[in-house]
Protein backbone atom coordinates (compact mmCIF):
# COMPACT_ATOMS: atom_id res chain seq x y z
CA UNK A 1 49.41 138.86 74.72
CA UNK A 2 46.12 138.87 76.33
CA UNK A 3 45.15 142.14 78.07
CA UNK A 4 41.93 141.16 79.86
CA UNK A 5 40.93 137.87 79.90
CA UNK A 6 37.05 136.69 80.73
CA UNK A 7 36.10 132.99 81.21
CA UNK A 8 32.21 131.49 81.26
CA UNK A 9 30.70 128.52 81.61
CA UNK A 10 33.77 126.69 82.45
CA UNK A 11 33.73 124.71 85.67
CA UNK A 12 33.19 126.86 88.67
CA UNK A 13 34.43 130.12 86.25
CA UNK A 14 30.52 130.52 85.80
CA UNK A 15 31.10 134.54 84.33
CA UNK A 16 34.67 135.38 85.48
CA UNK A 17 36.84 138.54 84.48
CA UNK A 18 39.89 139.83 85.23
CA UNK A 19 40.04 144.00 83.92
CA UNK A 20 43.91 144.16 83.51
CA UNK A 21 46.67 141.26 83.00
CA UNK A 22 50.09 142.12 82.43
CA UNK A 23 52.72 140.54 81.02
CA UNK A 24 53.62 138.57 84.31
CA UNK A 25 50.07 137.46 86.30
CA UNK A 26 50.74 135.80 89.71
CA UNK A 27 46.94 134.17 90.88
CA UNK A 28 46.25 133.65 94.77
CA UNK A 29 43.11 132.44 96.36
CA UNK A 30 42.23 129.68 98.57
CA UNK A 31 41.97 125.78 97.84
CA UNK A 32 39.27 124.74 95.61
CA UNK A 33 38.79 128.77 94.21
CA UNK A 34 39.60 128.19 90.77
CA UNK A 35 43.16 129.05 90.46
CA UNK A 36 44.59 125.82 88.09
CA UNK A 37 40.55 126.23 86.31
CA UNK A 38 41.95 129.42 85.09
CA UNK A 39 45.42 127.94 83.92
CA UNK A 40 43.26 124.82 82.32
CA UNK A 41 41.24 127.38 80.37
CA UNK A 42 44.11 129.42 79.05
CA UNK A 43 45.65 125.80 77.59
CA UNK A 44 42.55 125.60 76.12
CA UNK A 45 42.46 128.89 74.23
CA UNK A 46 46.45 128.09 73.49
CA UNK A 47 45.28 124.98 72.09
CA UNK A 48 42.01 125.97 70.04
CA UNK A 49 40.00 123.20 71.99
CA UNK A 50 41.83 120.44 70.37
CA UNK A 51 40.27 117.27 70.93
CA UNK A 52 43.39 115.57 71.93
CA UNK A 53 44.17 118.61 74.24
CA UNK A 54 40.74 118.12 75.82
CA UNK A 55 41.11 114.73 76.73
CA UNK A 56 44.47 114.49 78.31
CA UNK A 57 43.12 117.78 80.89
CA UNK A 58 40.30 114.85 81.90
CA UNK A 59 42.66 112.22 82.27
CA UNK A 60 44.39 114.82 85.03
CA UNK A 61 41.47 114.87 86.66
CA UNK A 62 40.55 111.17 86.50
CA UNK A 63 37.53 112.33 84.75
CA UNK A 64 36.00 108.98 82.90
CA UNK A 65 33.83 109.21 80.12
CA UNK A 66 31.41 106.36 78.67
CA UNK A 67 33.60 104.16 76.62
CA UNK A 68 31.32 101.28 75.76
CA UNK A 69 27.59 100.64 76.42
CA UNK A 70 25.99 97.68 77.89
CA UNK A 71 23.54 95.22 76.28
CA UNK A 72 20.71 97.71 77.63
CA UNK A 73 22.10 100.42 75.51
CA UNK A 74 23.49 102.47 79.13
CA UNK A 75 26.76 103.61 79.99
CA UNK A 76 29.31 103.63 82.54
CA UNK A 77 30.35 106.97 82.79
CA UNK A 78 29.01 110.94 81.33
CA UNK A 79 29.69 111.76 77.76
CA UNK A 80 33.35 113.05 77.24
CA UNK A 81 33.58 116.74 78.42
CA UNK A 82 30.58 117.36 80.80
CA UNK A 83 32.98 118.04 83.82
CA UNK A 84 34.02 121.11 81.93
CA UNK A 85 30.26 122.83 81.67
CA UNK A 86 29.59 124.50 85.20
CA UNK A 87 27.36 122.33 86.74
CA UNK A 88 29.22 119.27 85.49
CA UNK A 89 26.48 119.01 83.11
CA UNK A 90 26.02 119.77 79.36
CA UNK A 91 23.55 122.69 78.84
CA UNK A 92 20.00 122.59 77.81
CA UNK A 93 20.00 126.09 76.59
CA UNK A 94 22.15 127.32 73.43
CA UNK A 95 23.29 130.45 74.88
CA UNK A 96 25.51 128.58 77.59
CA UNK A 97 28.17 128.20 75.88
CA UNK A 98 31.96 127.86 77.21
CA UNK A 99 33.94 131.38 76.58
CA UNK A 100 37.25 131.80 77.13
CA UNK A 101 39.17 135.05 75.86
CA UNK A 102 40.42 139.05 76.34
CA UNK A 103 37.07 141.12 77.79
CA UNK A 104 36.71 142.67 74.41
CA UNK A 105 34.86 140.30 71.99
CA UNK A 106 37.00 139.59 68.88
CA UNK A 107 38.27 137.46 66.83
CA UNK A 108 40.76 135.69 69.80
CA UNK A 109 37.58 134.51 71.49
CA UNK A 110 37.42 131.09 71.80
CA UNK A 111 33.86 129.00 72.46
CA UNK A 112 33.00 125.85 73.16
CA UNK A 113 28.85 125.02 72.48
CA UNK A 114 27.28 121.81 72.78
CA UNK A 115 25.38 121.32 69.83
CA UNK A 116 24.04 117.90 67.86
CA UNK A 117 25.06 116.82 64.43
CA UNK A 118 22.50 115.54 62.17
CA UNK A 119 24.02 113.14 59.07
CA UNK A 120 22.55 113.05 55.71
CA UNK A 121 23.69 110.83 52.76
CA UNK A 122 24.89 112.46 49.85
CA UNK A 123 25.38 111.01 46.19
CA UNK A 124 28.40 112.56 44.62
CA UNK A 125 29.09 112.10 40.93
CA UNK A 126 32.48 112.78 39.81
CA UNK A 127 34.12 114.62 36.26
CA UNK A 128 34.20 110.71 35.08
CA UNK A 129 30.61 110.06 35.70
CA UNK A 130 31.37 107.65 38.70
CA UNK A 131 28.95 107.99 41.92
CA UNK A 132 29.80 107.90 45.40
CA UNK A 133 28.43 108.64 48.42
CA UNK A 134 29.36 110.87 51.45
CA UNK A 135 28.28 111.80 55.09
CA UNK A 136 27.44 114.69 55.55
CA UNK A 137 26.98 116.13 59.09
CA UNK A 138 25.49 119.51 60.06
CA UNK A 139 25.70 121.10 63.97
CA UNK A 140 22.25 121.97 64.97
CA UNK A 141 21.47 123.96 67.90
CA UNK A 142 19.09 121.79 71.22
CA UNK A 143 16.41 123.99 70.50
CA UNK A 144 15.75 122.72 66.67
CA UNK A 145 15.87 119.14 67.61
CA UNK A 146 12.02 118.85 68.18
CA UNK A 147 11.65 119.62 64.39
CA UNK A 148 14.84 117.25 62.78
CA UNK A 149 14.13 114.07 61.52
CA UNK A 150 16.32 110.90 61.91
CA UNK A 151 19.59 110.41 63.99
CA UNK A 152 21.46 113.13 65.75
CA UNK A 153 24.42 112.78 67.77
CA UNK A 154 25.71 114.67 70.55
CA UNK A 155 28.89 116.96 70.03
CA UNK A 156 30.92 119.54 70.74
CA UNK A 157 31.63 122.93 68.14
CA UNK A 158 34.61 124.87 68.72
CA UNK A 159 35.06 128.16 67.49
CA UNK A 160 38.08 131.00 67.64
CA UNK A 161 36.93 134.25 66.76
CA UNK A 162 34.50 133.37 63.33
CA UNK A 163 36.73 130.15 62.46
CA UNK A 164 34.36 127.35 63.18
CA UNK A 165 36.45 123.97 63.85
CA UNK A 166 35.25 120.79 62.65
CA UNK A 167 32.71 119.84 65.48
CA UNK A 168 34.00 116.32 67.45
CA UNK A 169 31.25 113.73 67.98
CA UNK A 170 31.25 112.78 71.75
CA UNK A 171 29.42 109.09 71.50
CA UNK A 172 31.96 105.52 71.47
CA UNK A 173 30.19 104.74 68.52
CA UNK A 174 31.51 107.94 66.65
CA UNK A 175 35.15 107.16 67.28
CA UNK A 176 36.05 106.47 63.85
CA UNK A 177 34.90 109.74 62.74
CA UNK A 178 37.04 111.61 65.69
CA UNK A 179 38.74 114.42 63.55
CA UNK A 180 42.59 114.85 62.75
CA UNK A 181 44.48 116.99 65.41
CA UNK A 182 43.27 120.33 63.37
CA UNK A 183 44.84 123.83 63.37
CA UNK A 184 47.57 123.46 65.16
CA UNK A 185 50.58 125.16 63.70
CA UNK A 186 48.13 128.16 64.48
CA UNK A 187 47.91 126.90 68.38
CA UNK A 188 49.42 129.71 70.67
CA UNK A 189 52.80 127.97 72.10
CA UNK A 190 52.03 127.09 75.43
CA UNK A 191 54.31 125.70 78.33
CA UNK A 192 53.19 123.63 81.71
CA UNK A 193 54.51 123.38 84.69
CA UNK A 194 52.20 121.41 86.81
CA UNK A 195 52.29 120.87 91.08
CA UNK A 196 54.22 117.71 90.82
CA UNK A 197 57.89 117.07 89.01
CA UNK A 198 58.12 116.67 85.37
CA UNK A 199 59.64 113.60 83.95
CA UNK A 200 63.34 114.07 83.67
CA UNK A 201 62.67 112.46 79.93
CA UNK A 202 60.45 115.36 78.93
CA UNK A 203 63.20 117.75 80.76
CA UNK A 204 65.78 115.80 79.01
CA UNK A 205 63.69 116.68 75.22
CA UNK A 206 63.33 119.63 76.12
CA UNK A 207 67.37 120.20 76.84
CA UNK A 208 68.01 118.52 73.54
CA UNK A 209 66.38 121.67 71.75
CA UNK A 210 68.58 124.02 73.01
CA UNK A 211 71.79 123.06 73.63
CA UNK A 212 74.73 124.93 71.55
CA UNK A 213 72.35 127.87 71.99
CA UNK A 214 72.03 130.82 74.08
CA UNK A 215 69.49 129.67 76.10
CA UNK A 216 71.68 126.90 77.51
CA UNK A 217 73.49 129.56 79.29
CA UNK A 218 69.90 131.05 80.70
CA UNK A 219 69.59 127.47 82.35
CA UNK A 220 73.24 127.70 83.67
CA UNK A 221 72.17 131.00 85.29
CA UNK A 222 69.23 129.48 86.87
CA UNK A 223 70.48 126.67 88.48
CA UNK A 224 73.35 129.12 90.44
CA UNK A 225 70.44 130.66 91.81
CA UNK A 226 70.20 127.07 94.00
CA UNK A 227 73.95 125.69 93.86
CA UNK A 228 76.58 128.98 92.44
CA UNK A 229 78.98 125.97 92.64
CA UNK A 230 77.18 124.51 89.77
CA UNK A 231 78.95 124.55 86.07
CA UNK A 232 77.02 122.62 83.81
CA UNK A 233 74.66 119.86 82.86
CA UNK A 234 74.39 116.92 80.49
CA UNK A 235 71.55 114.07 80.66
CA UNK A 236 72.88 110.23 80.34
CA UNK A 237 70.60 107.58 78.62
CA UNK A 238 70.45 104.21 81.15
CA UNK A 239 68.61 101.46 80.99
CA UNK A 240 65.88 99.95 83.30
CA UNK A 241 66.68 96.42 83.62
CA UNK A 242 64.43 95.64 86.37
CA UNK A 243 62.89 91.90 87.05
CA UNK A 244 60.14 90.78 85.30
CA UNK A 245 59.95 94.53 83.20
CA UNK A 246 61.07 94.92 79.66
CA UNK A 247 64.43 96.60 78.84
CA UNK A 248 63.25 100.05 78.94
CA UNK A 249 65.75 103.13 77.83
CA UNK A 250 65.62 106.10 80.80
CA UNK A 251 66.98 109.18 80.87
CA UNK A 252 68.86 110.60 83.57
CA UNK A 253 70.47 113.71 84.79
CA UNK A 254 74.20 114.94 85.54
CA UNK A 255 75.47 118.02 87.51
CA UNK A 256 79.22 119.28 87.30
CA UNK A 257 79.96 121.06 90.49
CA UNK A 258 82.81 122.89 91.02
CA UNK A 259 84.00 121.66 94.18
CA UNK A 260 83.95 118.23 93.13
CA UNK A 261 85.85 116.53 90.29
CA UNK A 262 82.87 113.82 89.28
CA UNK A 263 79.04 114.94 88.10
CA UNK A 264 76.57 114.11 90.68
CA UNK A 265 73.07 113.18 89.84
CA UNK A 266 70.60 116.02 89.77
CA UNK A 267 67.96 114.10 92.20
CA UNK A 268 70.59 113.87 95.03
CA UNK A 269 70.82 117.87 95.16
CA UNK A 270 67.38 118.47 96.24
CA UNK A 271 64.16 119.13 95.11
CA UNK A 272 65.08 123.16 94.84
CA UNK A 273 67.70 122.24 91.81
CA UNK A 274 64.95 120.25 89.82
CA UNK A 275 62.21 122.91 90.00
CA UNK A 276 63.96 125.84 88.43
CA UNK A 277 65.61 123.39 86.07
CA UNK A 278 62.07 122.79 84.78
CA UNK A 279 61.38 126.40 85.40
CA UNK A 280 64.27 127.30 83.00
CA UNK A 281 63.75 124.52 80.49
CA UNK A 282 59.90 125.32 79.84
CA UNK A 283 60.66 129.06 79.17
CA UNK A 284 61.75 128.52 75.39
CA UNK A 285 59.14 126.15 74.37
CA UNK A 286 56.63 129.03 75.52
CA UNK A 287 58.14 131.30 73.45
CA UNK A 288 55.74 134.16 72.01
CA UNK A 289 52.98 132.24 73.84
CA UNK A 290 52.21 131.32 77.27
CA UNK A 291 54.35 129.95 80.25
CA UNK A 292 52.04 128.39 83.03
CA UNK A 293 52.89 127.71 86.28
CA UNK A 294 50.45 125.76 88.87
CA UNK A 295 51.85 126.79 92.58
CA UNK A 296 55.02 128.45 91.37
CA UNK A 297 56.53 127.99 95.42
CA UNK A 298 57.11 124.15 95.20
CA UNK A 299 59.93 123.01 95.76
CA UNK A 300 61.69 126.12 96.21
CA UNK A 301 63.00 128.30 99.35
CA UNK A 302 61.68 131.40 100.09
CA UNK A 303 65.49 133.13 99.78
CA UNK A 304 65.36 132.13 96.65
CA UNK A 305 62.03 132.91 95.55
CA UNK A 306 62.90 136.70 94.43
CA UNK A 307 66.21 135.94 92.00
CA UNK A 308 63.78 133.23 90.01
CA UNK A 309 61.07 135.73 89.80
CA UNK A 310 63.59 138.03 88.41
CA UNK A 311 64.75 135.62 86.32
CA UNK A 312 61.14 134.93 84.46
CA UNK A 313 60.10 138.89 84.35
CA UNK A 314 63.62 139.28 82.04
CA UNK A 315 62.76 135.89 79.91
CA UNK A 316 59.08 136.97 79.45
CA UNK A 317 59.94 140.09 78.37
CA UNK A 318 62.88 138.69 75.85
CA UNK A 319 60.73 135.99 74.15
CA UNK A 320 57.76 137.38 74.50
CA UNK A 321 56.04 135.34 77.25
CA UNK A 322 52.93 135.55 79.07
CA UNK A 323 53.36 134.17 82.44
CA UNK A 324 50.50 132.70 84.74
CA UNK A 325 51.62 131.41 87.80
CA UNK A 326 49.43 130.48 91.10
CA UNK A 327 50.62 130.24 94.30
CA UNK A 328 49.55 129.85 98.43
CA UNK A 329 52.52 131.39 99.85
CA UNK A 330 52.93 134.79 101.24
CA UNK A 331 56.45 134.63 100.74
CA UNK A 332 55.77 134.13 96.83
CA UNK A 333 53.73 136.95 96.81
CA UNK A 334 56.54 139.31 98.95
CA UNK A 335 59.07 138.05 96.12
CA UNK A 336 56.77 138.33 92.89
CA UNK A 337 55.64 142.53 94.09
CA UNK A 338 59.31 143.09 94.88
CA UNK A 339 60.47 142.36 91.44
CA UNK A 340 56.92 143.85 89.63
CA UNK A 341 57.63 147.74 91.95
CA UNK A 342 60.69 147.01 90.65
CA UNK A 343 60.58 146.33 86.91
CA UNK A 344 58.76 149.38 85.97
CA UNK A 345 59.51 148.34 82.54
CA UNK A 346 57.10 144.70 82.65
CA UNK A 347 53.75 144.97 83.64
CA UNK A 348 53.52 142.57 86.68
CA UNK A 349 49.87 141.97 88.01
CA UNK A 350 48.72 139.88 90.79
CA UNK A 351 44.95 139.35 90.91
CA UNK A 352 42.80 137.12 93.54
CA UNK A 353 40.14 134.23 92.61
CA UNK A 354 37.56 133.36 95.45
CA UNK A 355 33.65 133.68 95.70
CA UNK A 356 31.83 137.48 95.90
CA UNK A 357 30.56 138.48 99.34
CA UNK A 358 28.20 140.76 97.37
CA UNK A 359 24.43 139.48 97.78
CA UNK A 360 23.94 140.42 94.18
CA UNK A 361 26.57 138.11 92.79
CA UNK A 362 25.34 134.79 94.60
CA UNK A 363 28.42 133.68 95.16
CA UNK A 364 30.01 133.71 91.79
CA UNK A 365 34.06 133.62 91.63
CA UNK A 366 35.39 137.07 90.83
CA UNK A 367 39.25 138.16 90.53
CA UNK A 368 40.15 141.02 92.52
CA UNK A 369 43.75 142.73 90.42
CA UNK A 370 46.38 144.36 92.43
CA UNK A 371 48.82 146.18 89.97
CA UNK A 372 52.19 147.84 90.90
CA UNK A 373 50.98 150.62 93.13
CA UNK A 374 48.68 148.14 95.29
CA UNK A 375 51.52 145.55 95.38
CA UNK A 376 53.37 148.62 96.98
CA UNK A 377 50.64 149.01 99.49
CA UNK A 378 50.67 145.26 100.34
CA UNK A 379 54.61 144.93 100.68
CA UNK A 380 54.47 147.45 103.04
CA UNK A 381 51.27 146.87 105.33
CA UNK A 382 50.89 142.67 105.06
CA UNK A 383 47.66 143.01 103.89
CA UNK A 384 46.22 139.60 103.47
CA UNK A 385 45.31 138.58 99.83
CA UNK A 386 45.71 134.94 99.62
């Protein structure tokens, strides 16, 4: 569990810190602060900078890379990656480089550098006496390219701690060399709940994994928070026969109620039921990792709002969870310092993202942390600190 957490270089997180996390971390600010930039970057340290991970966080954000060049050698888009550099730009210094980990430098500090890779040819000769060749590719740093000879290509070198990653070649031409999906029984588990629904076949998956075990009866628990009438849950496969589409297999899901002697579908009880559903099914994937949750209000009434922060605080603290969760609403924050005064027993920190007023910062975004004892203060005066 990460204690502190500091974040450079990565979109408008230019040199951000927050002092204290605890285990529960509600984030407020205004639109366009960096709120979700600080959620993206903690996927990113869960995921060691996969490459794979990378890309689908750009396809979010509709963020097109060159794919193929023209017959004038140009291309249609920026290399893969630039919108992540602050600036939207690659550096052309070597000490910008993207940081993302606790405040103390150690070996959980993940960093992203651009760097170039030159390739030499090696002859290899084998215990049979046979010869082959082999491509060898070294990262170089921008400020020794003056002095390399022949072709370098553009990339990006991860490294956690001291582990240096295999660095990923960012050019269409380089493709075939993209690496395998690498480290990644060592990836932190990681869980994301973004603004809009999740598929009901990914919620469906991720029901599959626990049924017949005691978290089945968590997500039982959760969904009374909405409907107590409710009594269980079971998700039907039917299939899309629509006109002019392929056969496609959907799933779909079922409520029992009490009150009524045939399951209703889920969708036709309100958009309330379907958010803590995913709430409650994303918990146990982020087990001993992180659970992240991008404006934790949607979808769900402010009476409410308390019981499912109650709910997460007792999770997080069973399977050792690290929850991030942003939010706009006052009413989320009322609910969230209610249950952190409350649980003296689970550190629950809320800490503000927005821009410095201070002349000497220029602007930079900064976190401001409100712990118990200032939640206390804030419950009971309605200070402002959205």
């Amino acid at each position: 569990m990460l204690k502190s957490l500091v974040i450079k270089n990565f979109r408008s997180l230019a040199d951000f810190e927050v002092a204290k996390l605890g285990r529960v971390n509600l984030i407020v600010g205004k639109n366009n602060s960096g709120k979700s930039s600080v959620l993206e970057a903690l996927r990113i340290y869960a995921g060691n900078g996969q490459r794979a991970l990378l890309e689908t966080i750009s396809a979010e954000h509709d963020e097109r890379y060159r794919i193929k060049e023209n017959e004038r050698g140009e291309f249609d888009a920026p290399l893969p990656f630039q919108d992540f550099f602050t600036g939207r730009k690659f550096p052309v210094d070597d000490s910008t480089v993207i940081q993302i980990g606790s405040v103390t430098v150690g070996k959980d500090v993940l960093h992203i550098q651009y760097v170039f890779l030159t390739e030499t040819v090696e002859t290899v000769t084998s215990e049979t006496g046979e010869s082959s060749t082999r491509v060898r590719r070294k990262p170089v740093l921008t400020s020794e390219i003056p002095d390399l000879q022949g072709e370098v290509k553009q990339a990006l070198q991860i490294t956690k701690g001291e582990k240096p990653y295999p660095p990923f070649i960012l050019d269409s031409s380089s493709q075939r060399f993209r690496p395998p999906m690498f480290d990644a029984i060592n990836a932190i588990p990681c869980s994301m709940i973004p603004t809009q629904f999740v598929s009901l076949d990914e919620l469906a998956d991720e029901w599959d994994k626990i049924v017949f075990t005691e978290h089945e009866e968590v997500v039982r628990q959760a969904m009374r928070i909405i409907a107590p009438e409710f009594e269980n849950l079971t998700f039907v496969r039917n299939e899309d026969e629509r006109p002019g589409y392929r056969s496609t297999i959907r799933r779909s899901a079922k409520v029992k109620l009490s009150d009524l002697s045939r399951p209703v579908p889920l969708n036709s009880l309100g958009d309330g039921m379907l958010r803590v559903l995913q709430l409650a099914l994303k918990i146990y994937p982020a087990k001993g990792g992180f659970l992240l949750i991008d404006e934790f209000e949607n979808g769900l009434h402010y009476s409410v709002q308390e019981k499912v922060w109650a709910l997460l605080f007792e999770m997080a603290q069973k399977l050792d969870i690290q929850v991030f969760a942003t939010t706009h609403s006052w009413d989320c924050i009322e609910s969230f310092s209610k249950i952190a005064i409350d649980r003296k027993d689970i550190d629950g920190v809320l800490f503000r993202v927005g821009k410095s007023v201070r002349d000497s910062d220029r602007g930079r975004v900064i976190a401001t942390v409100f712990d118990e004892e200032a939640l206390y203060s804030i419950t009971q005066s309605d200070v402002e600190v959205r």
